[in-house]
Every structure is written in structure tokens, then in C-alpha cells.
C-alpha atoms as a PDB file:
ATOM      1  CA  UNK A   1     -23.699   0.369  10.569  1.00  0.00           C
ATOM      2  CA  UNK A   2     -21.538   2.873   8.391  1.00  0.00           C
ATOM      3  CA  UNK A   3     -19.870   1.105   5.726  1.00  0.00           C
ATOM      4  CA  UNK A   4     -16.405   0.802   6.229  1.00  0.00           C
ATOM      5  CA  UNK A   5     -13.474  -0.828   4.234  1.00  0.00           C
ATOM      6  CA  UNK A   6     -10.137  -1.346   5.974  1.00  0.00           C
ATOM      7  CA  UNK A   7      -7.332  -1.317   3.261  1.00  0.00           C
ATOM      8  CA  UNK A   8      -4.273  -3.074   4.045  1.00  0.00           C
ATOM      9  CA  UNK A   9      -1.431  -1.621   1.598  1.00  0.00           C
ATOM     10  CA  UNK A  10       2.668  -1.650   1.376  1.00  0.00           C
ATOM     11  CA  UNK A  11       3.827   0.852  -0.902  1.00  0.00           C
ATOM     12  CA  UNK A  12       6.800  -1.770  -2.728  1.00  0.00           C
ATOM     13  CA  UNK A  13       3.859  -3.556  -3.454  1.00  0.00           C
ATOM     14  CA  UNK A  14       2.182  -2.464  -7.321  1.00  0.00           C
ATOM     15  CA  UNK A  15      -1.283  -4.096  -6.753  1.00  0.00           C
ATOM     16  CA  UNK A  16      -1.278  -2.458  -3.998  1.00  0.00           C
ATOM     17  CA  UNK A  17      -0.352   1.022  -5.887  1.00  0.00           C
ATOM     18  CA  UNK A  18      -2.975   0.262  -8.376  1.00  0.00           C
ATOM     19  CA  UNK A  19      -5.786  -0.448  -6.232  1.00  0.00           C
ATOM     20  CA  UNK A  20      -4.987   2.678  -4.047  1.00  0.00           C
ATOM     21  CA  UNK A  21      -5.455   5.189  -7.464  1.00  0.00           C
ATOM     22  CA  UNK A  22      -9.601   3.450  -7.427  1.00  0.00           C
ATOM     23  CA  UNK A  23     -10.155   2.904  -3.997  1.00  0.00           C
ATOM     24  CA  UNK A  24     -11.098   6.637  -3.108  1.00  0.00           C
ATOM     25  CA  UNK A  25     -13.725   6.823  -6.226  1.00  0.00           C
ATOM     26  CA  UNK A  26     -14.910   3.548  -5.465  1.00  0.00           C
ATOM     27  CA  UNK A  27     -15.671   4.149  -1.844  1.00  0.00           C
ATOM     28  CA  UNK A  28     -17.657   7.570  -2.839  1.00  0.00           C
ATOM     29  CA  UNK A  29     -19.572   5.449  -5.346  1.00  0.00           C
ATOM     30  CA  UNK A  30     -20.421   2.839  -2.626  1.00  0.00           C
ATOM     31  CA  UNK A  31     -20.850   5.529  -0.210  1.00  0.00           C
ATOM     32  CA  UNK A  32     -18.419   3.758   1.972  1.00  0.00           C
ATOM     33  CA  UNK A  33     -15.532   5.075   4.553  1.00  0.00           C
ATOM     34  CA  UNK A  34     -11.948   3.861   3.355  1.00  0.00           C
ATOM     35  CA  UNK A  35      -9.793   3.176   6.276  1.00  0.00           C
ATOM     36  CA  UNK A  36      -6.120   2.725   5.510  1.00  0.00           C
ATOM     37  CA  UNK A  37      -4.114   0.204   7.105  1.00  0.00           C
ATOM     38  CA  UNK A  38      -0.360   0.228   6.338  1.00  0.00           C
ATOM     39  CA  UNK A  39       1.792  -2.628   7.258  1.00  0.00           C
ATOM     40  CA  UNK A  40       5.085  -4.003   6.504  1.00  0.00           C
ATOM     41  CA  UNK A  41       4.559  -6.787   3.442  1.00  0.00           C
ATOM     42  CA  UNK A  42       8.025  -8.522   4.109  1.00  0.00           C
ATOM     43  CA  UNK A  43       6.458  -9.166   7.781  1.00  0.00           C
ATOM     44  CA  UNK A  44       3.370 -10.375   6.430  1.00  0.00           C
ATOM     45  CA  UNK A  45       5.174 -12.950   3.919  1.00  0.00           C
ATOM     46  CA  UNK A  46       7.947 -14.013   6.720  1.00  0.00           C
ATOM     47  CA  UNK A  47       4.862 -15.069   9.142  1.00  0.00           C
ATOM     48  CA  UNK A  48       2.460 -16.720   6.632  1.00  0.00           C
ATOM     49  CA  UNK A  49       5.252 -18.355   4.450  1.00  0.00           C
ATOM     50  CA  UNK A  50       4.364 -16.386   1.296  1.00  0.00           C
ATOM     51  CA  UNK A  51       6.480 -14.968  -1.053  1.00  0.00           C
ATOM     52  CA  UNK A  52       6.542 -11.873  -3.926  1.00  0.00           C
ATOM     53  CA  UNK A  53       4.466 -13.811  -7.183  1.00  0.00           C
ATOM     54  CA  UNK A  54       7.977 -11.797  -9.062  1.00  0.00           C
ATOM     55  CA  UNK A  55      10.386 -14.663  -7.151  1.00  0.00           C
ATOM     56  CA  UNK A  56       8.944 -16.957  -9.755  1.00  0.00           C
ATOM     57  CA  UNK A  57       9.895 -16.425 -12.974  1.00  0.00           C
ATOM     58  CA  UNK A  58       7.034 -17.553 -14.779  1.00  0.00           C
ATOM     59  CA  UNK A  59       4.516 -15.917 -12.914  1.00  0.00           C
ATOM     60  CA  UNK A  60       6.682 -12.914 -12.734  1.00  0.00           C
ATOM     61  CA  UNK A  61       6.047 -12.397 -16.511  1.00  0.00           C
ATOM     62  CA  UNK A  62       2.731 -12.466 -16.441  1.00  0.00           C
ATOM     63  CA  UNK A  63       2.285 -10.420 -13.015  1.00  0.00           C
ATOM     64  CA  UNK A  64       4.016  -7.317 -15.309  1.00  0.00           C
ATOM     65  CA  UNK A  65       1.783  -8.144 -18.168  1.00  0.00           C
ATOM     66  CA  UNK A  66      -1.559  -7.751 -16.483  1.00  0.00           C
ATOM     67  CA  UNK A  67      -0.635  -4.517 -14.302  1.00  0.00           C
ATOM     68  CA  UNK A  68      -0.156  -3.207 -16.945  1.00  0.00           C
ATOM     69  CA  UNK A  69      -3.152  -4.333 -18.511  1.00  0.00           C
ATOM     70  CA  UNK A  70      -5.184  -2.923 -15.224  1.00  0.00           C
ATOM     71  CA  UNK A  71      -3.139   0.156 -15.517  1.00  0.00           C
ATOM     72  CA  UNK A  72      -4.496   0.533 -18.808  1.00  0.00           C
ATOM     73  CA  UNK A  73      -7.863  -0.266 -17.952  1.00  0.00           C
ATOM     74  CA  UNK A  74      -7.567   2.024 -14.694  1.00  0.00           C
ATOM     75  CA  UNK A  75      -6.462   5.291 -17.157  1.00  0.00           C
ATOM     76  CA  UNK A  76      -3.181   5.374 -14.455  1.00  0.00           C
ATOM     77  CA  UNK A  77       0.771   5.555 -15.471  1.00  0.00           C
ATOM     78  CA  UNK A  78       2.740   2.868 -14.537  1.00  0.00           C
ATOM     79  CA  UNK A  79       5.674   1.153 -14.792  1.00  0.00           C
ATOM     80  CA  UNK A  80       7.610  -2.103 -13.092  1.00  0.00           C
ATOM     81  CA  UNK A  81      10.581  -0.129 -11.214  1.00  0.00           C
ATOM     82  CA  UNK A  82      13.633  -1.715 -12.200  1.00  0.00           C
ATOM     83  CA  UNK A  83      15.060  -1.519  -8.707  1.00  0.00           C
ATOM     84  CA  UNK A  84      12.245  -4.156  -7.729  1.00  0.00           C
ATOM     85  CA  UNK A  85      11.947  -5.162  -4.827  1.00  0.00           C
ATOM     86  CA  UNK A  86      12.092  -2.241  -2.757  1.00  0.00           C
ATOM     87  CA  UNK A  87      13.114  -2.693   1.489  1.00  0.00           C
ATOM     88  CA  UNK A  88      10.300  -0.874   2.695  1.00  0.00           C
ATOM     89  CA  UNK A  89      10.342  -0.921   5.901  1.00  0.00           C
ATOM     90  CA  UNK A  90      11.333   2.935   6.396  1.00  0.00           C
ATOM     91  CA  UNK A  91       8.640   4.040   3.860  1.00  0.00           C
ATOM     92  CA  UNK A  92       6.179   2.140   5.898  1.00  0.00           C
ATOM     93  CA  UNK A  93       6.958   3.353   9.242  1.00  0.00           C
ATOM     94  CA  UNK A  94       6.859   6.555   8.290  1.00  0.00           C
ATOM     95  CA  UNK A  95       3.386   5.823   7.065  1.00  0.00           C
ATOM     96  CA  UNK A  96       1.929   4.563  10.265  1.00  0.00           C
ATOM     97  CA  UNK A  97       3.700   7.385  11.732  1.00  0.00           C
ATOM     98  CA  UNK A  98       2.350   9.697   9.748  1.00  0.00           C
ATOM     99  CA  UNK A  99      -1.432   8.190  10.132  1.00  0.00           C
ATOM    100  CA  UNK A 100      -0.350   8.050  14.092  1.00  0.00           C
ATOM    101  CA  UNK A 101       0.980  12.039  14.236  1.00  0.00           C
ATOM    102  CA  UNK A 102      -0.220  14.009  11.193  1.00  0.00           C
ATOM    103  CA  UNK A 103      -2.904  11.773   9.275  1.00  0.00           C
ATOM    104  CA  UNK A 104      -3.880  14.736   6.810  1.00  0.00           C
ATOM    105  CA  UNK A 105      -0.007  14.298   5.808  1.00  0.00           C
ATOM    106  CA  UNK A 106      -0.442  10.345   5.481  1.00  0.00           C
ATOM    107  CA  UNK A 107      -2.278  10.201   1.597  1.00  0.00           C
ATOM    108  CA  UNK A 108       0.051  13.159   0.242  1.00  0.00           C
ATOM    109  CA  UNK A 109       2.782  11.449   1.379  1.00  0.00           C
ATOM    110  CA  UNK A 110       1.838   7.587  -0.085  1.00  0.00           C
ATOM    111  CA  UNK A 111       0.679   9.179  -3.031  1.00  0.00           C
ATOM    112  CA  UNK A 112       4.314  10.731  -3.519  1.00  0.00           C
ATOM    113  CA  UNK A 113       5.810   7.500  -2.778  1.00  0.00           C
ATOM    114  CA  UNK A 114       3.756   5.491  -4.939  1.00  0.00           C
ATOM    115  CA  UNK A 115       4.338   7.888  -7.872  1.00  0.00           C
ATOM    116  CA  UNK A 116       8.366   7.530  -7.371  1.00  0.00           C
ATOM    117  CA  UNK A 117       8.332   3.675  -7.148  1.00  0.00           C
ATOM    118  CA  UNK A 118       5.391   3.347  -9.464  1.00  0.00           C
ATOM    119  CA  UNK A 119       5.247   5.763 -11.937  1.00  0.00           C
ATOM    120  CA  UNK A 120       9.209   7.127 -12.159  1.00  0.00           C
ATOM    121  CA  UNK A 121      11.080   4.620 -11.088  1.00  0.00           C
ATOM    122  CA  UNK A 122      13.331   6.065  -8.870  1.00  0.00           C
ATOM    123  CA  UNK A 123      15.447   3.709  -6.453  1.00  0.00           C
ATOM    124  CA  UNK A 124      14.204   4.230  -3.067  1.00  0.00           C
ATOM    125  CA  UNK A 125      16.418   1.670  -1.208  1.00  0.00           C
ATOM    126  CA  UNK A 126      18.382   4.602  -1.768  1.00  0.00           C
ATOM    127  CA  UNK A 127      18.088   7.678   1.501  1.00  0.00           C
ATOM    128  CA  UNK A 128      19.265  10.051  -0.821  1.00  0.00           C
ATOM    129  CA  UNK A 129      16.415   9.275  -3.611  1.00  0.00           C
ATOM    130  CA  UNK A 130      13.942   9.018  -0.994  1.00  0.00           C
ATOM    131  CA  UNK A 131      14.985  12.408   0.890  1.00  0.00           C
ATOM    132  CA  UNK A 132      14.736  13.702  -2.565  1.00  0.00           C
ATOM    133  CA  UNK A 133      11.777  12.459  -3.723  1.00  0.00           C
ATOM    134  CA  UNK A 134      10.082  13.797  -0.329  1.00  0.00           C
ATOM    135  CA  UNK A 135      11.425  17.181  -0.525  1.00  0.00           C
ATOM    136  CA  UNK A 136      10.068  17.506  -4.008  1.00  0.00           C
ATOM    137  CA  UNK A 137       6.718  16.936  -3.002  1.00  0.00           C
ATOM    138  CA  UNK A 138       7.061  19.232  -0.038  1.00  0.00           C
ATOM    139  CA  UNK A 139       7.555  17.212   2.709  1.00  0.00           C
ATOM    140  CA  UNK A 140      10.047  18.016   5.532  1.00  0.00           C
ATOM    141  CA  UNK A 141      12.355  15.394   4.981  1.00  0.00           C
ATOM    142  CA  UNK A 142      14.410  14.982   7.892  1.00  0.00           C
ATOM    143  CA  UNK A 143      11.107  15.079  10.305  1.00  0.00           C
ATOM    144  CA  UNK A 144       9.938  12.049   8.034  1.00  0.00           C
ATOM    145  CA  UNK A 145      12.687  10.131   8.338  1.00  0.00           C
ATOM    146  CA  UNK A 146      13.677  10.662  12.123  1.00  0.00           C
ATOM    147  CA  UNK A 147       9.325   9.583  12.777  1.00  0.00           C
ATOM    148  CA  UNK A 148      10.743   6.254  11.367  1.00  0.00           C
ATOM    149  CA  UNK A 149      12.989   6.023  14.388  1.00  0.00           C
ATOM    150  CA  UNK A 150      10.396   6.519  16.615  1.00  0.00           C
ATOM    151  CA  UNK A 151      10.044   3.866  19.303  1.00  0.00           C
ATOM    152  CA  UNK A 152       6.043   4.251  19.064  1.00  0.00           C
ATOM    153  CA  UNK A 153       5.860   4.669  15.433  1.00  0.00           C
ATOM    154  CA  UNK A 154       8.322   1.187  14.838  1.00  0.00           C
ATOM    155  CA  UNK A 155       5.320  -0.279  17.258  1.00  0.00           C
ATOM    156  CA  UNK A 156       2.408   0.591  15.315  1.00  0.00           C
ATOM    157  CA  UNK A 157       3.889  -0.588  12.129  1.00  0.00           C
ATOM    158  CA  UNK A 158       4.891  -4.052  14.396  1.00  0.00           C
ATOM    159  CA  UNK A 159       1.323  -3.930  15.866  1.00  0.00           C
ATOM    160  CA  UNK A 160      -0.566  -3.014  12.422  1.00  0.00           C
ATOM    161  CA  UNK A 161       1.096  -6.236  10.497  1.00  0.00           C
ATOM    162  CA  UNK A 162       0.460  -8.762  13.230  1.00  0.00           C
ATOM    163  CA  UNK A 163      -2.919  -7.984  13.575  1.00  0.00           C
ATOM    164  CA  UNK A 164      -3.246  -8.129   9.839  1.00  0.00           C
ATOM    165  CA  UNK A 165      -1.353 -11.560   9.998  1.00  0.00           C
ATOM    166  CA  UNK A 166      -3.919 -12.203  12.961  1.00  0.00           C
ATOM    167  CA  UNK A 167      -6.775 -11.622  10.539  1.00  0.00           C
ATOM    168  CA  UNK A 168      -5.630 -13.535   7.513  1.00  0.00           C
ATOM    169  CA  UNK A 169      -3.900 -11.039   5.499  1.00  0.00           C
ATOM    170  CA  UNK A 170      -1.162 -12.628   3.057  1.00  0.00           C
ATOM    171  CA  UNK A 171      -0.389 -10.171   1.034  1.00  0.00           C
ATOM    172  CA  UNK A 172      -1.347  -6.807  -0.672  1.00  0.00           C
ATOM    173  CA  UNK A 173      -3.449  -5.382  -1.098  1.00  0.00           C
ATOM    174  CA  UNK A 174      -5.862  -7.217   1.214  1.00  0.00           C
ATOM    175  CA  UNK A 175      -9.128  -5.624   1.801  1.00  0.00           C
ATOM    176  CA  UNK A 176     -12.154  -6.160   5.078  1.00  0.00           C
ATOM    177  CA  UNK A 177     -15.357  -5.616   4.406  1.00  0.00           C
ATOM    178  CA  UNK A 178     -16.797  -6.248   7.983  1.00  0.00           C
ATOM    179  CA  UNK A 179     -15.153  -9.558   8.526  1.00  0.00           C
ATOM    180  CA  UNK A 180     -14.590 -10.556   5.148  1.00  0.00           C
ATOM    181  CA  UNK A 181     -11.388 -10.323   3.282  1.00  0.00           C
ATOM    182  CA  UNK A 182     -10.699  -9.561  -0.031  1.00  0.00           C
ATOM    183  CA  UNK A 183      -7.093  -9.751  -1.536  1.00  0.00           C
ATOM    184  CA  UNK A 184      -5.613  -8.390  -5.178  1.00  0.00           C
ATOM    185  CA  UNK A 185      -6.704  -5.536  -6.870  1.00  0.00           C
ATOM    186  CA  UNK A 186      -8.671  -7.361  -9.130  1.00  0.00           C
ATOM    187  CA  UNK A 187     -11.237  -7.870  -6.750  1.00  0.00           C
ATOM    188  CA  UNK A 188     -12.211  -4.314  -6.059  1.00  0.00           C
ATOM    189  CA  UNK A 189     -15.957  -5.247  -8.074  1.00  0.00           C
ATOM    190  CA  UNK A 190     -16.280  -7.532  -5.205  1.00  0.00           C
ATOM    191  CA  UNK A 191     -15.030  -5.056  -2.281  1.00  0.00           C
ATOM    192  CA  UNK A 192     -17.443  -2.547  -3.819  1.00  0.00           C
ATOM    193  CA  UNK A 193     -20.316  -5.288  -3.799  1.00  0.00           C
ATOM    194  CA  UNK A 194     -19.575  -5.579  -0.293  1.00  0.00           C
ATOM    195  CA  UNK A 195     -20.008  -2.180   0.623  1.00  0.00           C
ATOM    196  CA  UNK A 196     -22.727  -1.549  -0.804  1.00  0.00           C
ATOM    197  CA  UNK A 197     -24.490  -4.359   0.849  1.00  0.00           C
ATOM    198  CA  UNK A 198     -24.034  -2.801   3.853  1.00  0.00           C
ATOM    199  CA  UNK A 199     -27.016  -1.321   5.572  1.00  0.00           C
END
């Protein structure tokens, strides 16, 4: 069996940003395939009753403490965007799009994405920020945002976060390891534990 991790992600999530600056390292280390799964996190929390750990206050606080204490440890910028939370559901689609049509375009373009919510802070509930922001990494904006519209594209996205929901995902990022999940990026020791347990 190759070894193979499925990595279930939402870019307005920033565990989910964090873990996707190691996972690429850590699946050379392991010698493992990394298999990205985008889905839509609002969907996820709507079917499983869970919620963003920044509705509640207290944890909230701590949450933006420790990323940024894994930032630190990671060697990565970041910052809490202070248009939190971001509607991602356009971002997302044109994700699975992008792994559905062009999937060389599909890292490139999260990467960009994460960096602007992430790293910069920029607002992208906002069209004009995100056209921007796309543009400036070299995207063709307008193709982007009309695969969002797409009819099969708006599918995938719908068919990628029920079968995460399916599986047992809650939130992000949630990672499989054969059948096994793993969920936060603070468990990447025991994703690449996994993985290299594979034979």
C-alpha cells in the first residue's frame, strides 16, 4: 500500500493554514502522498453542530495565543485577520474547481489565499480584495471566479464536505491516515506516525 494522507482543509480556517505550511515537508519525510481535500467548514459545522472555538470568548483568547505560539515554533508569519471570520464559500469552490480543472493551479492558488487571510490580512469577504489579491499572484481572475459558478464545481465542493461529514470530519484541519482521523494541527507528530507505519 502507498502511504497516503487525505487532508481536509478550508482556507478561513488558521489551523488549517498552519498545518498546510508542514504538511508537504512532513509527507517527504514520511515518504507519504498528501492528498488534498477541500471542503466548505461552515457546511461541516452546520451538519455536525460544531461551531468556530473564536465564538467563545474564552477559548478564543487562547486559540490566538497558541497559533501563534505554533507559528513561532513552525518558523511561518502569521497573524489573526481582523476581518475574522471569513464567508468562504467562493474561495473554496474555486478550490475544488481548481483541483477538478487545473490541479497544478490548485496549491499556487491556496497558498495565495492563505498568505492574504493569514499572513496580510486583507478582507476577502470583499470581491474586490479577492480579485486583487488573485491578480497579484498571477491568476486570471475573472476565470477563477466565474469556475465558482460552475454547476459541477458547486457539486464537488457539496459532494467533498458531505463525504467528509460522512467520515467524521468536524472541523479543520482533519486528517485520514487509512481510516483513521486525525484533527488540529497539533497532531501532525501523530499523522506523521501514521504514515510511516504504513507498509
Amino acid at each position: 500500500m502507498h502511504r497516503n494522507v487525505e487532508f481536509y482543509f478550508d482556507v478561513g480556517s488558521p489551523a488549517a493554514y498552519l498545518a498546510w505550511t508542514q504538511m508537504p515537508a512532513l509527507c517527504e519525510s514520511a515518504g507519504g502522498n498528501l492528498d488534498y481535500r477541500p471542503m466548505l467548514l461552515g457546511g461541516v459545522f452546520q451538519a455536525t453542530g460544531n461551531q468556530s472555538p473564536m465564538n467563545i470568548p474564552a477559548k478564543s483568547a487562547y486559540m490566538k495565543d497558541d497559533l501563534a505560539r505554533f507559528a513561532k515554533r513552525y518558523g511561518v508569519p502569521f497573524r489573526h485577520n481582523p476581518h475574522f471570520p471569513i464567508n468562504t464559500l467562493m474561495l473554496m469552490r474555486v478550490a475544488a474547481g481548481l483541483q477538478l480543472r487545473d490541479p497544478d493551479k490548485l496549491v499556487p492558488y491556496v497558498d495565495a489565499v492563505y498568505r492574504a487571510i493569514w499572513v496580510d490580512g486583507k478582507d476577502m469577504n470583499d470581491p474586490q480584495v479577492v480579485a486583487s489579491v488573485l491578480e497579484q499572484a498571477g491568476f486570471d481572475a475573472g476565470a477563477l471566479l466565474a469556475l465558482a459558478s460552475d454547476p459541477e464545481v458547486k457539486d464537488r465542493l457539496k459532494s467533498l464536505t458531505a463525504t467528509a461529514v460522512e467520515r467524521g470530519v468536524f472541523g479543520a484541519p482533519a486528517f485520514f491516515v487509512g481510516d483513521q482521523l486525525y484533527w488540529g494541527q497539533d497532531r501532525l507528530d501523530f499523522v506523521k506516525q501514521a504514515l510511516e507505519a504504513q507498509s
